[in-house]
Structures are given as C-alpha cells and as structure tokens.
Protein backbone atom coordinates (compact mmCIF):
# COMPACT_ATOMS: atom_id res chain seq x y z
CA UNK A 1 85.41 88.41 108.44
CA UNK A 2 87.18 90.85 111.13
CA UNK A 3 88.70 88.58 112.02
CA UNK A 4 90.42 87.30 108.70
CA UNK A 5 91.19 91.17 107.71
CA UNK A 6 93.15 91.96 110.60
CA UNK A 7 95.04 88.79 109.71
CA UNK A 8 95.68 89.79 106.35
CA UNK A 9 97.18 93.02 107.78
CA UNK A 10 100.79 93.17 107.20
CA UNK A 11 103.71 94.45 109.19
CA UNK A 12 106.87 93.70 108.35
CA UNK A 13 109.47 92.59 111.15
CA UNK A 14 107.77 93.11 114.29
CA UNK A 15 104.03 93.20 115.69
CA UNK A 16 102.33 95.19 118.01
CA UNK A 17 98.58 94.72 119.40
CA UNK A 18 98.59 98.37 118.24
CA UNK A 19 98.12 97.46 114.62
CA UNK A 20 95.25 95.00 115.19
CA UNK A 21 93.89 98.26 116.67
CA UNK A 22 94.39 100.06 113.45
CA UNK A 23 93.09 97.53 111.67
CA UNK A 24 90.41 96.64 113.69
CA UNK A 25 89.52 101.06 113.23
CA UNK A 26 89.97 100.65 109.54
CA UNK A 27 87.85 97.92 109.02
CA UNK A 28 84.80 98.77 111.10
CA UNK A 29 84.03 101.50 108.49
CA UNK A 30 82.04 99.31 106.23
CA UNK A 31 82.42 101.61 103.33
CA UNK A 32 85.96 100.65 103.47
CA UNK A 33 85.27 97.47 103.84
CA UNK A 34 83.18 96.98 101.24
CA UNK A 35 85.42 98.75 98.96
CA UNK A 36 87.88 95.91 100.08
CA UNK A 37 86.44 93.32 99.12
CA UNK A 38 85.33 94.03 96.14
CA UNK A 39 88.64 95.35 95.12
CA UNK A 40 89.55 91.55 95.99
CA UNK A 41 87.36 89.87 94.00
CA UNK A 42 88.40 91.74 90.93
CA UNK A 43 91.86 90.74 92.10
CA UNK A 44 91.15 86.88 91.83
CA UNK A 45 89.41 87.14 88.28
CA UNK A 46 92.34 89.03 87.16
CA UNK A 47 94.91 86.69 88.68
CA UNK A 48 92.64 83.74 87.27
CA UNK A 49 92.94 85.41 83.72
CA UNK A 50 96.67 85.59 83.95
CA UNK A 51 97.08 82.22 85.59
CA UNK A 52 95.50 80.61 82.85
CA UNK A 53 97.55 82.79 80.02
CA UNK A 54 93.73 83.85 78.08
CA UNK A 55 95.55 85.50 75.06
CA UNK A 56 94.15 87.31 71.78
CA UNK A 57 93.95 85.73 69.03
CA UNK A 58 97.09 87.43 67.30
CA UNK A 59 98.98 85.02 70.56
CA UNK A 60 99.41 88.35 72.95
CA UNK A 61 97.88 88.32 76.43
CA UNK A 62 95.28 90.20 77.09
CA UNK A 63 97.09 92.69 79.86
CA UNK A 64 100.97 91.65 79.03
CA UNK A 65 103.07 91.22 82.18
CA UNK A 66 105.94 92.07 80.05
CA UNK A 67 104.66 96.18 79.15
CA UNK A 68 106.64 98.56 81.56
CA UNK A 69 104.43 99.77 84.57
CA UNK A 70 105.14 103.32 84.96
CA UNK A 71 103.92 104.12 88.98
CA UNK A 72 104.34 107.59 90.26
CA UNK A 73 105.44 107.88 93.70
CA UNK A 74 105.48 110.39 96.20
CA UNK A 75 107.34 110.76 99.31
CA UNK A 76 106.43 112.36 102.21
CA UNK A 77 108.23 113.33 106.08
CA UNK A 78 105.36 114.47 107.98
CA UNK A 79 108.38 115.06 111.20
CA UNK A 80 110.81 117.35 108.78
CA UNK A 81 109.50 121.12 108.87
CA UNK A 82 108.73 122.52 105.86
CA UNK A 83 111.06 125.70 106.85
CA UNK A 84 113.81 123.54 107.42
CA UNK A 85 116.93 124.21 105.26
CA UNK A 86 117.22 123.76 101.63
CA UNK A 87 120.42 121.44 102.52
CA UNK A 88 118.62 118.84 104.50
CA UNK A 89 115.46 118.95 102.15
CA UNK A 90 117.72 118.69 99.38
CA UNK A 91 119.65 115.01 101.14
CA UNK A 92 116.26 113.93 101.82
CA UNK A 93 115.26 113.87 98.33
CA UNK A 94 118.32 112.24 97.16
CA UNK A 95 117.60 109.79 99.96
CA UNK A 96 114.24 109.33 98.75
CA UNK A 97 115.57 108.94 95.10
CA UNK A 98 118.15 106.22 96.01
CA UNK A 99 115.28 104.14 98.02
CA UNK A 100 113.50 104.78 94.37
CA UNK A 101 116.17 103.47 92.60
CA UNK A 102 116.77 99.92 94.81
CA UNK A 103 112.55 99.61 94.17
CA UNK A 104 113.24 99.45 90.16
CA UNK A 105 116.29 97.29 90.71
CA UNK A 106 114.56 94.96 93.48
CA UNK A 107 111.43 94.47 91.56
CA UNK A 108 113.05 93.88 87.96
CA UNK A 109 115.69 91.44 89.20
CA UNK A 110 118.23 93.65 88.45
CA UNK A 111 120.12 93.99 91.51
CA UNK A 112 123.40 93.30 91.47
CA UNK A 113 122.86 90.01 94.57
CA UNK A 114 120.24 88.38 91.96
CA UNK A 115 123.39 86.30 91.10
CA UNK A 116 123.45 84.85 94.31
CA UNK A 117 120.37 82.81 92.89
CA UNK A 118 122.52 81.04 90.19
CA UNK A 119 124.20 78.94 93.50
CA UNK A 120 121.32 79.02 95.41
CA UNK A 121 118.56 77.64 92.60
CA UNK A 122 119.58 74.21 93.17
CA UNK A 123 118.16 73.82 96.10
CA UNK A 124 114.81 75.02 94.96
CA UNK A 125 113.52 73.21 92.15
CA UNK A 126 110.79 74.75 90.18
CA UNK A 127 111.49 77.82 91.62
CA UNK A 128 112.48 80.98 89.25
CA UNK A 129 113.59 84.51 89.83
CA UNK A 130 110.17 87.10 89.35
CA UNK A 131 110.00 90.77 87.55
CA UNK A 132 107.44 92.52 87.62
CA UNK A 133 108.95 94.84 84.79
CA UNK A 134 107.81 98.10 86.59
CA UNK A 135 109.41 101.45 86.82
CA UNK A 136 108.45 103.60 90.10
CA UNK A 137 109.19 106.98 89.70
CA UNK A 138 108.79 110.48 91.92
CA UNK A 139 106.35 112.58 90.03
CA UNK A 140 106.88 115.93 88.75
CA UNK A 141 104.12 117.41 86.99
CA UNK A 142 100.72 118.23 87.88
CA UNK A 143 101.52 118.11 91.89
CA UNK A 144 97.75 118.24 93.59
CA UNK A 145 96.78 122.01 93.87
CA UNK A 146 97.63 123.49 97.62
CA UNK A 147 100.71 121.66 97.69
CA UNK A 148 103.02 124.13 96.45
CA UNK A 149 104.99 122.19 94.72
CA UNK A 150 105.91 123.55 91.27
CA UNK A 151 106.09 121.80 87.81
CA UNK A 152 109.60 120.19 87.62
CA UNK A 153 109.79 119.49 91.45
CA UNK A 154 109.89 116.06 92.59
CA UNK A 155 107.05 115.28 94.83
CA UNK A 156 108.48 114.97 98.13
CA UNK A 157 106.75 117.18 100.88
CA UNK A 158 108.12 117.98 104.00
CA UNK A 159 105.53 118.65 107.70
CA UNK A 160 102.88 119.32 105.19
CA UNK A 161 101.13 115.63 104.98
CA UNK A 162 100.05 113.04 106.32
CA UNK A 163 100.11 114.75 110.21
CA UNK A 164 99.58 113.51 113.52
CA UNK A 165 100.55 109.64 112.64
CA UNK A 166 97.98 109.59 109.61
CA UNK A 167 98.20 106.53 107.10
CA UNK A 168 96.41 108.12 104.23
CA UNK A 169 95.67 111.20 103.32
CA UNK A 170 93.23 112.20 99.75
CA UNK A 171 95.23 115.05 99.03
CA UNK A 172 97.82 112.38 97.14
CA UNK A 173 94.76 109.67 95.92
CA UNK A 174 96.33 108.07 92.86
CA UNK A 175 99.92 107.97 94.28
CA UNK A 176 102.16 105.36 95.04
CA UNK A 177 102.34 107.19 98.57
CA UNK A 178 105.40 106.55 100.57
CA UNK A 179 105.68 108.06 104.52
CA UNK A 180 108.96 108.41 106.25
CA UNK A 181 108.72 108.64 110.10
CA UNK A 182 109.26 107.37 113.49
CA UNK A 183 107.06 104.23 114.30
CA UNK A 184 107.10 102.94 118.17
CA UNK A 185 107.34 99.59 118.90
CA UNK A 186 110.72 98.28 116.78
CA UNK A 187 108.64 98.04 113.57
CA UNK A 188 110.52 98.99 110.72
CA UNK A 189 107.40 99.52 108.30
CA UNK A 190 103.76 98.04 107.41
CA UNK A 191 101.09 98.53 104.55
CA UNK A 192 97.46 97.02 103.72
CA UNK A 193 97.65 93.99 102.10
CA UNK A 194 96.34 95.33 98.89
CA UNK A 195 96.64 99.12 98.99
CA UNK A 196 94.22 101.36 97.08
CA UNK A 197 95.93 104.42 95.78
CA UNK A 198 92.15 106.03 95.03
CA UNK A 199 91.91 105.89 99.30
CA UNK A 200 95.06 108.00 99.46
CA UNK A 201 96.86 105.08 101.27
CA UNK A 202 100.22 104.51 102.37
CA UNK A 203 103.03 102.67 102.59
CA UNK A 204 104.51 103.60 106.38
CA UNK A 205 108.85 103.03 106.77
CA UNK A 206 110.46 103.68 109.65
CA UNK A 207 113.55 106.90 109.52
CA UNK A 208 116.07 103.92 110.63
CA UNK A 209 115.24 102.02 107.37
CA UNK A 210 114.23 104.15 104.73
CA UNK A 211 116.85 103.85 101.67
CA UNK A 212 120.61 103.27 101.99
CA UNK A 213 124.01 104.44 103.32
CA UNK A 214 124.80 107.14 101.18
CA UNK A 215 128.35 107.17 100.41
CA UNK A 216 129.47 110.68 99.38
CA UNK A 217 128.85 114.30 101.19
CA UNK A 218 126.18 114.49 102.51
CA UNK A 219 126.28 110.91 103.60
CA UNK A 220 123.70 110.57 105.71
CA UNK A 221 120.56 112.68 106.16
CA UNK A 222 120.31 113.97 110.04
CA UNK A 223 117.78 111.49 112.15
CA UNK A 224 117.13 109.45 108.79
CA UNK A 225 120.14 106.95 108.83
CA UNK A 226 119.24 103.64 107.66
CA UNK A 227 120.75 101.13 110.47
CA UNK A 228 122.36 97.95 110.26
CA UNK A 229 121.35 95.63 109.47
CA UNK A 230 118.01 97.43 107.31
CA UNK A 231 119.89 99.73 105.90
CA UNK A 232 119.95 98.71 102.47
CA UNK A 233 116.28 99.62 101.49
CA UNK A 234 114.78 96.30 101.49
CA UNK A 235 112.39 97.12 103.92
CA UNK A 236 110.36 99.09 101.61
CA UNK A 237 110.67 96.14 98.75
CA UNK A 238 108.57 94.24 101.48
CA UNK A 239 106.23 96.59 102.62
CA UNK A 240 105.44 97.35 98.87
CA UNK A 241 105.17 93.59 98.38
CA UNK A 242 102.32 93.97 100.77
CA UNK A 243 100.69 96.69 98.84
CA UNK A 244 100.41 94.78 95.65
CA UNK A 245 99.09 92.10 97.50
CA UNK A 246 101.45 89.60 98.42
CA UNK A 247 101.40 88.02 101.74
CA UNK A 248 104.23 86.99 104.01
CA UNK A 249 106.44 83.12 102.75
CA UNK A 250 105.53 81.67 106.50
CA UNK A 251 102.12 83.01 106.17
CA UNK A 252 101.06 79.13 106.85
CA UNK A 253 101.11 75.43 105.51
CA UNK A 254 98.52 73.81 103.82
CA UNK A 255 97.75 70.99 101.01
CA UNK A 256 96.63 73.79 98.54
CA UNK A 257 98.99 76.48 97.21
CA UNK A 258 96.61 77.88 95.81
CA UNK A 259 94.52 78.47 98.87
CA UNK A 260 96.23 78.54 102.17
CA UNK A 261 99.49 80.18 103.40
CA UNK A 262 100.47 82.66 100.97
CA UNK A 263 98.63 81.75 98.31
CA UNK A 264 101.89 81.52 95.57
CA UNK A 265 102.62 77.82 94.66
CA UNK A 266 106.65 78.44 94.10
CA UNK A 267 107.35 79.32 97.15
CA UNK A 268 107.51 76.93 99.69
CA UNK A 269 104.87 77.18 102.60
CA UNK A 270 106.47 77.91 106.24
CA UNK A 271 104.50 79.06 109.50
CA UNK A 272 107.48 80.95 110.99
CA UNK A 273 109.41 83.65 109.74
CA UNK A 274 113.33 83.34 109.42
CA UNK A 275 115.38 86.25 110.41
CA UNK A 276 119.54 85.64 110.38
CA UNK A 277 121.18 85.09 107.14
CA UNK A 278 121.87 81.75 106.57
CA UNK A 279 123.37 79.12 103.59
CA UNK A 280 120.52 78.83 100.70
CA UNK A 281 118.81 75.44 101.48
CA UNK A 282 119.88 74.80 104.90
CA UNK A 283 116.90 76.16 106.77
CA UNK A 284 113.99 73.33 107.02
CA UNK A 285 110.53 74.55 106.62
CA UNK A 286 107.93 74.32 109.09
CA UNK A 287 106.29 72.77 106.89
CA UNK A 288 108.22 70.19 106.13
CA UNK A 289 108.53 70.88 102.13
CA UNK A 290 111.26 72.63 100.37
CA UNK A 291 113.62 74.28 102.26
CA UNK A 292 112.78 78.07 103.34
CA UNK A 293 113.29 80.54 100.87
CA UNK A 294 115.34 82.88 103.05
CA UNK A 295 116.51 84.84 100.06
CA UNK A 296 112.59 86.11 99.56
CA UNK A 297 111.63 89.36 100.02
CA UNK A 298 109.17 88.54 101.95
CA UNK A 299 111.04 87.30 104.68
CA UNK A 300 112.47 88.86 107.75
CA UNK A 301 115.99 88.03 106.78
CA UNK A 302 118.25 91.35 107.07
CA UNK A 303 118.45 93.42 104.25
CA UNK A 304 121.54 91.50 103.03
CA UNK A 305 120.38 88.76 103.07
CA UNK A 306 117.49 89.02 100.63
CA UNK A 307 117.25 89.56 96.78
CA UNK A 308 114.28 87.52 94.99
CA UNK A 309 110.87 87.70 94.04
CA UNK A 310 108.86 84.68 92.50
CA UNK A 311 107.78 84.49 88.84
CA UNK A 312 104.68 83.37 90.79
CA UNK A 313 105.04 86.39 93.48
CA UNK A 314 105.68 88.37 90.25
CA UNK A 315 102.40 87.29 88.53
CA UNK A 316 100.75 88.12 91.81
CA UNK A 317 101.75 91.53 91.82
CA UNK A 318 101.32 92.30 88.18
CA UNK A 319 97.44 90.99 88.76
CA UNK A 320 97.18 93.24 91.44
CA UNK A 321 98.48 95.89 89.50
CA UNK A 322 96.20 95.50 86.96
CA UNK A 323 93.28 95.69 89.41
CA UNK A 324 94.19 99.16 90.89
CA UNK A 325 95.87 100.51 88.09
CA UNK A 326 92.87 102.78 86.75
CA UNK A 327 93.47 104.60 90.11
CA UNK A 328 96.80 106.17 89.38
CA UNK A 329 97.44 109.30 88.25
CA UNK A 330 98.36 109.40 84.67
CA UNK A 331 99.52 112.78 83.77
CA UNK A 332 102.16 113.34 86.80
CA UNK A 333 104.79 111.52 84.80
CA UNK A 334 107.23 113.24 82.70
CA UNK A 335 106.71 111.98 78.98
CA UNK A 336 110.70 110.23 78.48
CA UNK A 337 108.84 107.85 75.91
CA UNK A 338 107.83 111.01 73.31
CA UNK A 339 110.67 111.05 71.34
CA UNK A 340 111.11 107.12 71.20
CA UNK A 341 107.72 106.12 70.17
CA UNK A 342 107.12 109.01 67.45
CA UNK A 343 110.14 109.46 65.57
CA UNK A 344 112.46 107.45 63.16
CA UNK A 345 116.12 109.53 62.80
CA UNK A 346 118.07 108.61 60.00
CA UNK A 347 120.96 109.70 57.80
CA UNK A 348 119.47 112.56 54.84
C-alpha cells in the first residue's frame, strides 16, 4: 500500500529520492492515510456516477459538469519578507493574478493555442478538447483571523506561511493553497495526487516557473522570473492537474483504460514522458497505440508546447471536485453573481 502511494505521488518534470521521502513521512501517519483513502473511494463512486450520466428525472445530472466551480485560491511566498516594500508585494500579486488568470483560461479551453487542436485532432481520433468550466479566484473576504489581511485584500501573504519548507499549513484549510518558492533539485513544482483542501495542503511551484513574462513596468518581479522555456504558467496547470486527481499521460500501458496507466480512456497510454516540442502525431507511444499526446497538460513538454485537457481528464477532475468540494471555503468569495441572479432591469 506504501508502496502504491508513493507511486501515486506526483512531481512534475523532475524526481528526486527526496520526495519518496516526503511521501514516505506523509503516509506513515495513518490518520492521513486513512483519510486518503477514503477520500478515494468517494472519488470512484462519484466518477462512476458521472461516467454513467445517472440524471434526474427532469433529464439534468445529478452534480452538472457544466455549473461554474467557483475555487478560492490563495497564494503564498514563504521567502518574501513581510516588511518588504509595497512595490515588490504589489508585482507579486499581479504576478500571482496573471498565473490566476492562465488557470481559468487553461482549464476552460479558452486559451488562445486551443486552436492548435483543430490541426492536430486528426491524428487523435476519439479524442476531444476537456473544460472543466471552473473559475479560480484569489479570495478577499473573510481572510482566516491572525492573518492580517483586511476585507478587500487579495489573499496573498508574504514570510508569514507555510515556513521552513512546509507543504501545508491549517491556518488556510479550505483553500485552493498555492506556495511560491525555491525547490532544490531542478523540480519545477509537485502536489498530492488528490489534494485535500480541509488538510491545509498545497500546491508547491518553483520562483523560476510561477506565472508569465510580464510585459509592461514592472516586468518582472525580482528572484521570481519565470524562465524559458516554463515561463508561461503551465507548470501550475499540471501540478493542479495532480491535485484534482489526475495522473501523469505515460503513467503506464495496460489492456484496461479504465484501470492501469492513468486511468482516462482518451488519452493514449505511454510509459515515458515526452519533453521537446514536437509535430502533433509524430511521436510513437510506448505503448504502441495512438500517437503521444504531447499537447497534454500532463506532459513534460515545455510550456509552449502544451494546451489541452481531455473531456475524459475533464470528467476526472470535475469528479474529484465534487468529492472535496464541501471542504472549501464558501464565504471568501466576493458575491459578482448578486445582481445577475436577483434582478430583472427593464425600460419603466
């Protein structure tokens, strides 16, 4: 059972033996483990349930993948002093904001290279673009007490959280909790596969690829420059891929989809990861199947070079979602939706 844990660990772009150690830590606590799998379990009913489209009887689905998933997010630099300037605090949150923004475009297909699938979809048959019709957003209200972060604020914290190389902290349970530091080893970021927000986790991005090249004054934030080529803010569209349960595209072969390598049946199985960018369809699997999805998000390709999710991935996700969701915060969230769902303005 260790064993198959520490596998399911994910990190993307490079390993280390020091994150089977982590994992190895994490999951000797049996509470947490425990807490795991059941979490898990809940997670294959609910993907079941949406698998096999169980609807009402007025023809709706039960949990509709198609209702916006608002997510509230916070953002943390543990290295960045809290006394430090309001100038750099100030690019760091707009750094923050524009990773924010390529989340919502990455993971609702609206990214501007999701017409590179139009060419590309030939060579995949049965294959279609995934959104997971979500909207991740810094919160502003209600900020957990001791922060000091006031109503109105975005909730981005500077040397106050998640210290000393932590990967959770309870302070922020029921956040969509995103640290920004320095990790050792070349790896650009890692997260559980199948966070729990309740546990305070994390999702962990390296300073070298957190966001995008700002263009503009400032347009870069001092020792938080995303680098070539990660510099676009895909990393964190895989590492939150992870979160919400989806494994790695080469994660194995096997005669079952449903089973063995990554467990989504429209994507074609690989055991080795692909990392240069390359023409759609030219890249045999290891698996001898379809040709590797390179354009996948869950791929090692450079930032570039990757711009899809699944409707399979997507389903994945949104089952996930649907198992964790009662651990999020709900009132951290301005209310944009007031106005629109409780009046009707028309001419006198």
């Amino acid at each position: 059972l260790l064993a198959l844990l520490v596998a399911q660990f994910a990190v993307a772009q490079q390993r280390t033996c020091g994150t089977n150690a982590y994992m190895e830590s994490l999951m000797a606590n049996p509470e947490m483990r425990q807490q795991y799998l059941d979490l898990q379990q809940q997670f294959e009913n609910e993907l079941a349930r949406l698998q096999n489209a169980q609807y009402h009887r007025d023809g709706q689905s039960t949990n509709s993948t198609n209702v916006l998933k608002r997510i509230p997010v916070a953002v943390h630099y543990p290295s960045v002093s809290n006394g430090s300037s309001e100038t750099v605090k100030s690019c760091l949150r707009l750094l923050a904001q524009r990773q924010v923004n390529i989340l919502n475009a990455d993971y609702n297909a609206t990214n501007t290279d999701i017409s590179l699938w139009s060419a590309a979809s030939s060579f995949y048959p049965g294959v279609n673009v995934g959104d997971m019709d979500v909207s991740w957003e810094i919160a502003t209200q209600n900020h957990p007490s001791g922060t000091g972060l006031a109503n109105g604020v975005l909730a981005v914290t500077f040397g106050t959280d998640f210290l000393s190389g932590a990967d959770s902290d309870t302070t922020w349970a029921g956040y969509c909790n995103l640290v920004v530091r320095n990790i050792s080893g070349g790896i650009l970021g890692y997260s559980p596969l199948g966070g729990s927000p309740s546990n305070g986790m994390t999702v962990v991005i390296d300073n070298n690829a957190f966001g995008a090249t700002m263009t503009g004054s400032p347009s870069s934030c001092s020792g938080y420059v995303p680098g070539a080529p990660y510099n676009l803010g895909r990393t964190l569209t895989h590492e939150l891929g992870h979160f919400f349960n989806l494994d790695h595209t080469f994660a194995g072969c096997g005669t079952n989809c449903a089973t063995s390598g990554d467990r989504v049946c429209d994507t074609p199985p690989s055991n080795a990861p692909h990392y240069t960018c390359d023409a759609p369809g030219s890249i045999s699997t290891s698996c001898g199947t379809t040709p590797q999805l390179t354009m996948n998000y869950m791929d090692y390709v450079e930032d570039s070079c990757m711009y899809m999710f699944t409707a399979g991935q997507a389903t994945r996700m949104n089952a996930w979602y649907n198992t964790i969701s009662s651990q999020l915060q709900t009132n951290v969230l301005a209310n944009n939706d007031f106005i629109v769902n409780n009046f009707s303005i028309a001419p006198n």
